[in-house]
Protein backbone atom coordinates (compact mmCIF):
# COMPACT_ATOMS: atom_id res chain seq x y z
CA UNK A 1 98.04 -18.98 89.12
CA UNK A 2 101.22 -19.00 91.49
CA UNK A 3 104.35 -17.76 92.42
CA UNK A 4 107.78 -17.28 89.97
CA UNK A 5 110.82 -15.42 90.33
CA UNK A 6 111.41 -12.29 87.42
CA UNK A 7 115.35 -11.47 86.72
CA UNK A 8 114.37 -8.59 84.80
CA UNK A 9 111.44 -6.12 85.00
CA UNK A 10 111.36 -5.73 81.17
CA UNK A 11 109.55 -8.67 80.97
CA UNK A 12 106.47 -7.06 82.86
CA UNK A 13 104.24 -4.70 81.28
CA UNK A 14 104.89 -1.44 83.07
CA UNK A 15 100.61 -1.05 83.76
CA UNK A 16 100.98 -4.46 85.33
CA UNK A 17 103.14 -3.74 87.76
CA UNK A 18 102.16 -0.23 88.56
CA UNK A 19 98.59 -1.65 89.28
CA UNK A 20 100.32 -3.04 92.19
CA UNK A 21 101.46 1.10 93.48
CA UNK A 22 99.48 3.30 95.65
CA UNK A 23 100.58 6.01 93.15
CA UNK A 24 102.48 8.10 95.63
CA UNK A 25 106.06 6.43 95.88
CA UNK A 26 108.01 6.93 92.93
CA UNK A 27 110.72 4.24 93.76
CA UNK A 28 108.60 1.70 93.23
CA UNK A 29 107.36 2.23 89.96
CA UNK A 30 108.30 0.42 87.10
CA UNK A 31 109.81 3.52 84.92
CA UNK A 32 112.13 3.60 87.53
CA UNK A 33 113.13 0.13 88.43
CA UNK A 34 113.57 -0.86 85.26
CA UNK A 35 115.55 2.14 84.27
CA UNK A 36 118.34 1.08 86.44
CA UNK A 37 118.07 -2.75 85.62
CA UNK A 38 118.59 -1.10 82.12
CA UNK A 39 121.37 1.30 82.34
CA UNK A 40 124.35 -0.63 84.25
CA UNK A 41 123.09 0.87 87.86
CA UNK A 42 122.69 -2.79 89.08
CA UNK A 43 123.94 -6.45 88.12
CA UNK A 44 126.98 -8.45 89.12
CA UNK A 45 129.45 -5.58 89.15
CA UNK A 46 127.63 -3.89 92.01
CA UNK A 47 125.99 -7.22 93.36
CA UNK A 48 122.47 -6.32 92.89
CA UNK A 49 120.97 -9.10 90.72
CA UNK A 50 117.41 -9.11 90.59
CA UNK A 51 115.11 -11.60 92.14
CA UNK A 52 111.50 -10.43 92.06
CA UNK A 53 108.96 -12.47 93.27
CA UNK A 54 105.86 -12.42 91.67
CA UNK A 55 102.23 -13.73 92.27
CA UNK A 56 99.42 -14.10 89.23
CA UNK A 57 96.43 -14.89 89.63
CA UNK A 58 94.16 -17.71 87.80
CA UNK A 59 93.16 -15.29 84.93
CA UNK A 60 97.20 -14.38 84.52
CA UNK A 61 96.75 -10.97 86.31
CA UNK A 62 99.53 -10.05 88.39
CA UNK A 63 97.92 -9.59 91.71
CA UNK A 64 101.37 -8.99 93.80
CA UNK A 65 104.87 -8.93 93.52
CA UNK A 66 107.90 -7.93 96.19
CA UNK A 67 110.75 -5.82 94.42
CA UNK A 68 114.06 -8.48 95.79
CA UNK A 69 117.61 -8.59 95.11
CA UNK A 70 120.33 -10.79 95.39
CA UNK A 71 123.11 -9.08 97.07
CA UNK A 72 127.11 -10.52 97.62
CA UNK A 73 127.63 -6.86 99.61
CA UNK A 74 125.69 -4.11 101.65
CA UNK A 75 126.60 -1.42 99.62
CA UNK A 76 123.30 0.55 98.83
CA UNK A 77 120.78 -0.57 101.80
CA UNK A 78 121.38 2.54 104.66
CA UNK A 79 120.57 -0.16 107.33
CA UNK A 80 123.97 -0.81 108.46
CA UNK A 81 124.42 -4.70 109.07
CA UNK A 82 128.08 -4.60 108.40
CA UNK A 83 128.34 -6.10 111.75
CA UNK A 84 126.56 -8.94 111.17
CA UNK A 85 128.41 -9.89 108.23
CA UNK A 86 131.44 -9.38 110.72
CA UNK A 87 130.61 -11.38 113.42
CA UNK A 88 129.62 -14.38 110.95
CA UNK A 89 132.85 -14.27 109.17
CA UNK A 90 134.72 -14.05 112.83
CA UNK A 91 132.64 -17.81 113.06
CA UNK A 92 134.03 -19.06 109.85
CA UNK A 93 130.15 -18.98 108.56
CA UNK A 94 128.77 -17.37 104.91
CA UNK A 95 127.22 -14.02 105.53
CA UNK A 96 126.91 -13.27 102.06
CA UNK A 97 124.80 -13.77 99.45
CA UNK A 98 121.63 -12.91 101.05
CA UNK A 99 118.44 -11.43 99.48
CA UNK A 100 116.98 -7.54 100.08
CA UNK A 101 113.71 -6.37 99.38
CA UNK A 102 114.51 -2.37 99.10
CA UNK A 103 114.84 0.08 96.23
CA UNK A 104 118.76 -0.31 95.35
CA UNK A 105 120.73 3.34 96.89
CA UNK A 106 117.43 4.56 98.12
CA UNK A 107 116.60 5.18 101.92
CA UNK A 108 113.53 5.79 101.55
CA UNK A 109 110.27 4.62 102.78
CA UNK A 110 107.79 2.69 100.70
CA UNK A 111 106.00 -0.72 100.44
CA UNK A 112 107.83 -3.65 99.59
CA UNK A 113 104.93 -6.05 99.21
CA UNK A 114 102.98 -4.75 96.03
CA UNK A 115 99.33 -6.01 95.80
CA UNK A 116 96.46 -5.38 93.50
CA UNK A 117 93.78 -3.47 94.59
CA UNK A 118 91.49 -6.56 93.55
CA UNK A 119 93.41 -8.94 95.45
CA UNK A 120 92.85 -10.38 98.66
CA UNK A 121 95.25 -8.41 100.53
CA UNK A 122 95.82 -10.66 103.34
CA UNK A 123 96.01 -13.87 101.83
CA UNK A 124 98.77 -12.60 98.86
CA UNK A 125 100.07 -10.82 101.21
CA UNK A 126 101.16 -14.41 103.12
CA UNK A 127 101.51 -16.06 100.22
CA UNK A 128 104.42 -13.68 98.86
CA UNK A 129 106.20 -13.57 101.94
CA UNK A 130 106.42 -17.05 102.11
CA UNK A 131 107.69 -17.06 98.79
CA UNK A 132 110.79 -15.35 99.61
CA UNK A 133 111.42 -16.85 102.55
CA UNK A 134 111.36 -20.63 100.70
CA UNK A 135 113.49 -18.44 98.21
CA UNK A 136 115.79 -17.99 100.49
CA UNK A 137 116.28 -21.84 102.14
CA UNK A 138 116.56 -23.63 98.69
CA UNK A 139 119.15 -21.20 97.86
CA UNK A 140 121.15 -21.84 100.66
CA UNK A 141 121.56 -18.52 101.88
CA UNK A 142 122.01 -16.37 105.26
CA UNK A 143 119.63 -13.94 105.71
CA UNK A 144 116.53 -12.13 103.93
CA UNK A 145 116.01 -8.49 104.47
CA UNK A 146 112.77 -6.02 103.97
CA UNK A 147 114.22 -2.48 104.36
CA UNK A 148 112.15 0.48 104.86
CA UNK A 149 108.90 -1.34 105.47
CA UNK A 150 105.42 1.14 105.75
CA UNK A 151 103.78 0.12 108.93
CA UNK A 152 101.35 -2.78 107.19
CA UNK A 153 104.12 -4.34 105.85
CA UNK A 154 105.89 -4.41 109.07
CA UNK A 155 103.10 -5.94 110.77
CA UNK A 156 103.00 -8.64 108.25
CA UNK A 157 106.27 -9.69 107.96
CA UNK A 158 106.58 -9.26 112.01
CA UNK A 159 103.45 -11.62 112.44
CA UNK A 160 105.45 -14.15 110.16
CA UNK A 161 108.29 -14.47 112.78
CA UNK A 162 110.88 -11.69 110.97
CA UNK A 163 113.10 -9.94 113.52
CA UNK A 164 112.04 -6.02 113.45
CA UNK A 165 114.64 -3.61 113.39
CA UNK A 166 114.16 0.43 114.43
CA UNK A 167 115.98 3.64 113.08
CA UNK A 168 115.64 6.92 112.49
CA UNK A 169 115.26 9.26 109.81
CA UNK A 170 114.18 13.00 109.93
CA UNK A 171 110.77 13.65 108.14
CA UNK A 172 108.91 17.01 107.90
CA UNK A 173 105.18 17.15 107.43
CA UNK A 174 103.21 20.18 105.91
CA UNK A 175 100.60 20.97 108.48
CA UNK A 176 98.62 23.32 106.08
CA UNK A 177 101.42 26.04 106.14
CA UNK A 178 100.32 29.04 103.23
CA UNK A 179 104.15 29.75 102.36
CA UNK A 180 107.57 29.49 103.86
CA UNK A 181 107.07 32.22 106.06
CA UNK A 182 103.60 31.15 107.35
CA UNK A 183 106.44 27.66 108.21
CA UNK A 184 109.21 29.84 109.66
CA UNK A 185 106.22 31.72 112.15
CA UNK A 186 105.74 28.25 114.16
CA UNK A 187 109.16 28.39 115.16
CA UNK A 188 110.47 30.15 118.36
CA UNK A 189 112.52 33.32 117.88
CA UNK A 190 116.04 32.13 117.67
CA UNK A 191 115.16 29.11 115.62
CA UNK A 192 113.59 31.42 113.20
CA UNK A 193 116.50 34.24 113.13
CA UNK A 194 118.56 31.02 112.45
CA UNK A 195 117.07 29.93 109.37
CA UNK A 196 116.75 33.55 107.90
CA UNK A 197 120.27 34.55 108.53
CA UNK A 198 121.16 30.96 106.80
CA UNK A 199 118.72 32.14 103.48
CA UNK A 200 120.25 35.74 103.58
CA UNK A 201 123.88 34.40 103.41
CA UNK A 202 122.80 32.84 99.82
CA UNK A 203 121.15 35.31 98.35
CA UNK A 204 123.95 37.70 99.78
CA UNK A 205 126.52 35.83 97.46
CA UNK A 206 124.42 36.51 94.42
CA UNK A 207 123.59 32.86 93.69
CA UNK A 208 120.16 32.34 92.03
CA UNK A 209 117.83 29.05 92.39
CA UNK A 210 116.07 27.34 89.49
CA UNK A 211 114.02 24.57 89.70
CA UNK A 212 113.55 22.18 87.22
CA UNK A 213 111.43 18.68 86.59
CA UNK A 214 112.77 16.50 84.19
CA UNK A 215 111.33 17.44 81.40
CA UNK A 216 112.95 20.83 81.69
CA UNK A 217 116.30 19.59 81.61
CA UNK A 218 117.97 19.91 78.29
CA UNK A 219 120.58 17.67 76.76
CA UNK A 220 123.49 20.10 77.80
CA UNK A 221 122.88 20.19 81.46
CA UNK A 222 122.61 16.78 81.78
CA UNK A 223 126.63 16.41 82.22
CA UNK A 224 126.65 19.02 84.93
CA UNK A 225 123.56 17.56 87.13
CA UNK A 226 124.85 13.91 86.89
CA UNK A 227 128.57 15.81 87.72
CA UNK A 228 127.37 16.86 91.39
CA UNK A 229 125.66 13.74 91.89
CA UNK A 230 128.92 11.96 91.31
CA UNK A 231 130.82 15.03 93.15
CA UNK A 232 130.07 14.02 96.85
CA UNK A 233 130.23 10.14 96.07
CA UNK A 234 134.56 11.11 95.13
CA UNK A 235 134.80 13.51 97.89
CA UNK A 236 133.77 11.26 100.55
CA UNK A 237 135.70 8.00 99.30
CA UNK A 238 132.40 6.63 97.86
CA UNK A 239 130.97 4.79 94.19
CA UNK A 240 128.22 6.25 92.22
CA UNK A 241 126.35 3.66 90.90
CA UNK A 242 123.32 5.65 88.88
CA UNK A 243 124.71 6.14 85.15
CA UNK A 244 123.74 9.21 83.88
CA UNK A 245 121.54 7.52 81.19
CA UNK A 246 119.34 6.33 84.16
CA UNK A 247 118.52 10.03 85.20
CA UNK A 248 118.24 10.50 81.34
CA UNK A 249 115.74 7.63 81.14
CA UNK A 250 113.59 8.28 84.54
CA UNK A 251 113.44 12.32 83.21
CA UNK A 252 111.66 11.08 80.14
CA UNK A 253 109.67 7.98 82.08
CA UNK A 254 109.29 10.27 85.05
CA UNK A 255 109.38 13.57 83.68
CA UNK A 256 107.44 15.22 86.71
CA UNK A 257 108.89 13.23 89.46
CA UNK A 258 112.23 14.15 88.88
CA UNK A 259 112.88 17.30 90.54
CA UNK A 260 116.60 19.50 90.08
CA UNK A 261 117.47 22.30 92.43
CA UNK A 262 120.06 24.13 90.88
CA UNK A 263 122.70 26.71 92.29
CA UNK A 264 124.63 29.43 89.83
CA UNK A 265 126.68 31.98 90.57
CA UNK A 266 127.81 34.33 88.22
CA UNK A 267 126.30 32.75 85.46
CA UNK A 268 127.46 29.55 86.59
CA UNK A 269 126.18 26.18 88.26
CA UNK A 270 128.03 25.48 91.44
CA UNK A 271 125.81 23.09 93.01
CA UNK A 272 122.58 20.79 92.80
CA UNK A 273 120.20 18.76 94.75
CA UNK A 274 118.23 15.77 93.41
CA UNK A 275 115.03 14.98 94.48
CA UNK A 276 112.00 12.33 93.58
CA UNK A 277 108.65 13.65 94.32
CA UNK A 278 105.09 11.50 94.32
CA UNK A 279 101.70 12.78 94.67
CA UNK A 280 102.28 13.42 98.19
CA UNK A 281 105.94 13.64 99.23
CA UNK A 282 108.97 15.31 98.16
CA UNK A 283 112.65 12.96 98.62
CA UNK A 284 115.86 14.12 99.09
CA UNK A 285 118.23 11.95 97.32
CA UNK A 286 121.90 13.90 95.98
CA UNK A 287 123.51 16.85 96.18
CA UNK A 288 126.96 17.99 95.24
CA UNK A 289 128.33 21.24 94.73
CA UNK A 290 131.95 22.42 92.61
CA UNK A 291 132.31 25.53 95.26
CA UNK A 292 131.76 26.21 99.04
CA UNK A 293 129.71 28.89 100.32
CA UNK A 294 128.01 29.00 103.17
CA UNK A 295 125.01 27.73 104.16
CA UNK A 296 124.52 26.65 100.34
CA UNK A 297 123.78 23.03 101.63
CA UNK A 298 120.81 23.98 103.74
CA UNK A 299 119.44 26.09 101.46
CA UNK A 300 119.30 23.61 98.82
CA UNK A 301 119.04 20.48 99.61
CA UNK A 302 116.58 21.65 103.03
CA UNK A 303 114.78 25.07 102.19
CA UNK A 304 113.93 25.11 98.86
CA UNK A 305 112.37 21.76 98.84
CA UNK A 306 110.40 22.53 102.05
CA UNK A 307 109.52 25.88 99.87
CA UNK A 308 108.89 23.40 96.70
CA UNK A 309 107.01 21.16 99.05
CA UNK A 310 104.09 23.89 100.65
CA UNK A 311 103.82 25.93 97.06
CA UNK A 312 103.12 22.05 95.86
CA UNK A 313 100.34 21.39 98.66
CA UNK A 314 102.98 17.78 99.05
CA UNK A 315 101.96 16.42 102.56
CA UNK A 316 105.79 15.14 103.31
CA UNK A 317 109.14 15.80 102.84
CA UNK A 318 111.74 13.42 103.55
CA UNK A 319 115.27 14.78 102.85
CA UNK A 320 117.30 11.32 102.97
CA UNK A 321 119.15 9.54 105.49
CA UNK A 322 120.88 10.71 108.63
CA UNK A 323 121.85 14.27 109.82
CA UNK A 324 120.32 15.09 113.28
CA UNK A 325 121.05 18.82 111.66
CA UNK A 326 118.03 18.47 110.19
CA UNK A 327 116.13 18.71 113.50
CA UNK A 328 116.40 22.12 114.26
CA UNK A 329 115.01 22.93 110.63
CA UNK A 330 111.92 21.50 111.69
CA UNK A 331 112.20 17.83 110.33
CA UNK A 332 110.73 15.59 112.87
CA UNK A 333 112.87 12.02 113.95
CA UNK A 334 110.69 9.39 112.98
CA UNK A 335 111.28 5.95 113.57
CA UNK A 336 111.84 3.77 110.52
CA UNK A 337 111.65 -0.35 110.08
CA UNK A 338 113.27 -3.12 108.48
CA UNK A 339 112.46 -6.77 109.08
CA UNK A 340 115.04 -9.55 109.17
CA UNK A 341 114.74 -13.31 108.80
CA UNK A 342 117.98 -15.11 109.77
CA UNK A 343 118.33 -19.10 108.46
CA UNK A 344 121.35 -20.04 111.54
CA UNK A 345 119.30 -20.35 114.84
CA UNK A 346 121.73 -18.98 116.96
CA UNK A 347 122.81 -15.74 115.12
CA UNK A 348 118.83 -14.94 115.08
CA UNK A 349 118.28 -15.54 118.44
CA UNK A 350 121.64 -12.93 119.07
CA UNK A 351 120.32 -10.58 116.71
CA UNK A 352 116.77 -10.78 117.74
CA UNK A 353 118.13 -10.13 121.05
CA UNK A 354 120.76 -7.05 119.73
CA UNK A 355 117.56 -5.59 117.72
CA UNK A 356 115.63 -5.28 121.16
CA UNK A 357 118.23 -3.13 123.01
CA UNK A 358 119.06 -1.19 120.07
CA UNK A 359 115.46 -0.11 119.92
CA UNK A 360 115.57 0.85 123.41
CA UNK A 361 118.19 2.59 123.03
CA UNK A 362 116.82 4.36 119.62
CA UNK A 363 113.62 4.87 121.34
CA UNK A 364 114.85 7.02 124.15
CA UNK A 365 116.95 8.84 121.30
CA UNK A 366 114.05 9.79 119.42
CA UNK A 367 112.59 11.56 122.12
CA UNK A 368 115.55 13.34 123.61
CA UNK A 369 116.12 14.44 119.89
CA UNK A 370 112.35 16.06 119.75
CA UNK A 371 113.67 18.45 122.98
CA UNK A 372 115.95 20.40 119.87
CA UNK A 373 112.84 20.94 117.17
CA UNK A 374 112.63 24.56 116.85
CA UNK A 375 108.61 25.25 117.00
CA UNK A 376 107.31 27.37 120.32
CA UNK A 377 106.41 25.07 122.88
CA UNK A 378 102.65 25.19 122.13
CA UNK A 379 103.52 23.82 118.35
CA UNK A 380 105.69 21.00 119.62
């Protein structure tokens, strides 16, 4: 019974650790964990080096676990503390290495602190958070970070004296529409003309949609889906860290959570969006496209998963991170958390003190930004 540290998932049988799920996230489950442990996504190279804390109980059952990395960089999170690092190297002080508990390239929200159904919640709960937290003194370093915390695990970590951070992220929820229409009939007029004209300019260009799940990828399109998720990582200056073996693996592990939206015109692919669905909600993760035309984006990285999502009977969509674009397309800002605890005394009492005017400041952005959602008044 106790608490150890795991460098590599492997070593955990995969119905162990998905005991810990709630089923609906797929980031957290161990197909798809390991799968990038096991295909060069993570390691020293891109400074993620696994660190997951786990807790079994006396009979050897794992009863809770926190996914945690050990990171020289912020490359990968989505919750920007760039300036952070900054201001500590301005001070001649370490910022880096510091540990994460997220799902490596993945804004998305899920739990971080895995527990057994059979367990007591509260008390593993504590017990794992304190864990990382020692973790983090006897090795010396600056800073432990939960990103992307679900609202129990933000209370927890909050009650234990973590600095809470807000954003915002753009989430659409399905409130029983029949079809895409029956969606599009909420919104007022010119909203609605909007989105059609967008739709029309697609199919105008002759480009026909498939959608595929994993399993219905064969061995030849593999090249060109992994090709536009590398696509917009070169265009705008960036790295793509997941190998194409990894979307290989997770298609075979995962082979209905993996969802492709493809674009081809005249008999060939121009585009493609990547999503991850669980029994609930549909993510947006990549897209990348060889051509432009217009409105292409929106159609399919936004409409035909919203489409996907109601002919599904999914609950949630969330598309990815940033883009107040997303607004008028009926994705609602919702506010999303990360929890912070900061070893130097005086950089946590400035950065508690930053975090509680920047969610201010988020707060009264969140609802000037839910003025621009496009349903009739009565709907909003």
């Amino acid at each position: 019974m106790g608490i150890s540290i795991c460098h590599q998932l492997s070593e955990i049988p995969a119905e162990s650790w998905n005991a810990l799920g709630d089923g609906d996230n797929p980031f957290i489950r161990h197909e798809f964990l390991s799968a990038m442990e096991a295909n060069d996504c993570l390691g020293e190279e891109q400074g993620w080096l696994p660190h997951h804390i786990l807790f079994h109980g006396e009979d050897e059952t794992l009863l809770g676990a926190i996914p945690l990395y050990l990171k020289d960089n912020s490359y990968g999170e989505f919750v920007f503390d760039w300036g952070w690092a900054d201001a500590y190297h301005r001070n001649g002080i370490e910022y880096y290495p510091k540990l994460v508990s997220s799902i490596p390239y993945t804004p998305a929200q899920g739990p971080r602190i895995l527990l057994h159904p059979d367990a007591d919640r509260e008390s593993v709960a504590t017990a794992l958070i304190d864990a990382s937290v020692s973790l983090a003194q006897e090795m010396n370093l600056s800073s432990l970070h939960y990103l992307f915390t679900l609202d129990e695990d933000t209370r927890r970590l909050h009650e234990k004296g973590l600095i809470l951070r807000m954003g915002v992220q753009y989430h659409w929820h399905n409130r029983g529409y029949k079809d895409f229409d029956d969606y599009l009939s909420h919104f007022a007029s010119k909203k609605r003309k909007n989105v059609r004209q967008e739709r029309r300019k697609v199919q105008q260009a002759n480009i026909d949609i498939e959608i595929r799940h994993g399993d219905e990828i064969p061995d030849e399109l593999w090249p060109s889906v992994h090709h536009y998720y590398e696509a917009t990582f070169y265009k705008k200056g960036g790295y793509p860290t997941l190998t194409q073996a990894f979307f290989r693996q997770v298609a075979r592990s995962m082979p209905r959570n993996l969802v492709v939206f493809l674009a081809r015109h005249e008999g060939k692919y121009v585009a493609a969006s990547i999503c991850f669905r669980g029994e609930k909600t549909l993510y947006g993760r990549h897209w990348g496209c060889d051509e432009r035309f217009d409105s292409l984006h929106f159609e399919l990285c936004y409409y035909q998963g919203l489409d996907y999502a109601i002919q599904q009977g999914l609950e949630h969509f969330e598309p990815g991170a940033q883009g107040e674009h997303k607004v008028s397309r009926g994705f609602e800002p919702t506010a999303t958390w990360s929890a912070h605890w900061i070893a130097h005394p005086q950089f946590a009492q400035a950065i508690a003190d930053h975090c509680q005017r920047e969610q201010r400041a988020m707060e009264h952005y969140i609802e000037s930004l839910h003025e621009h959602l496009p349903f009739r008044s009565e709907q909003a």
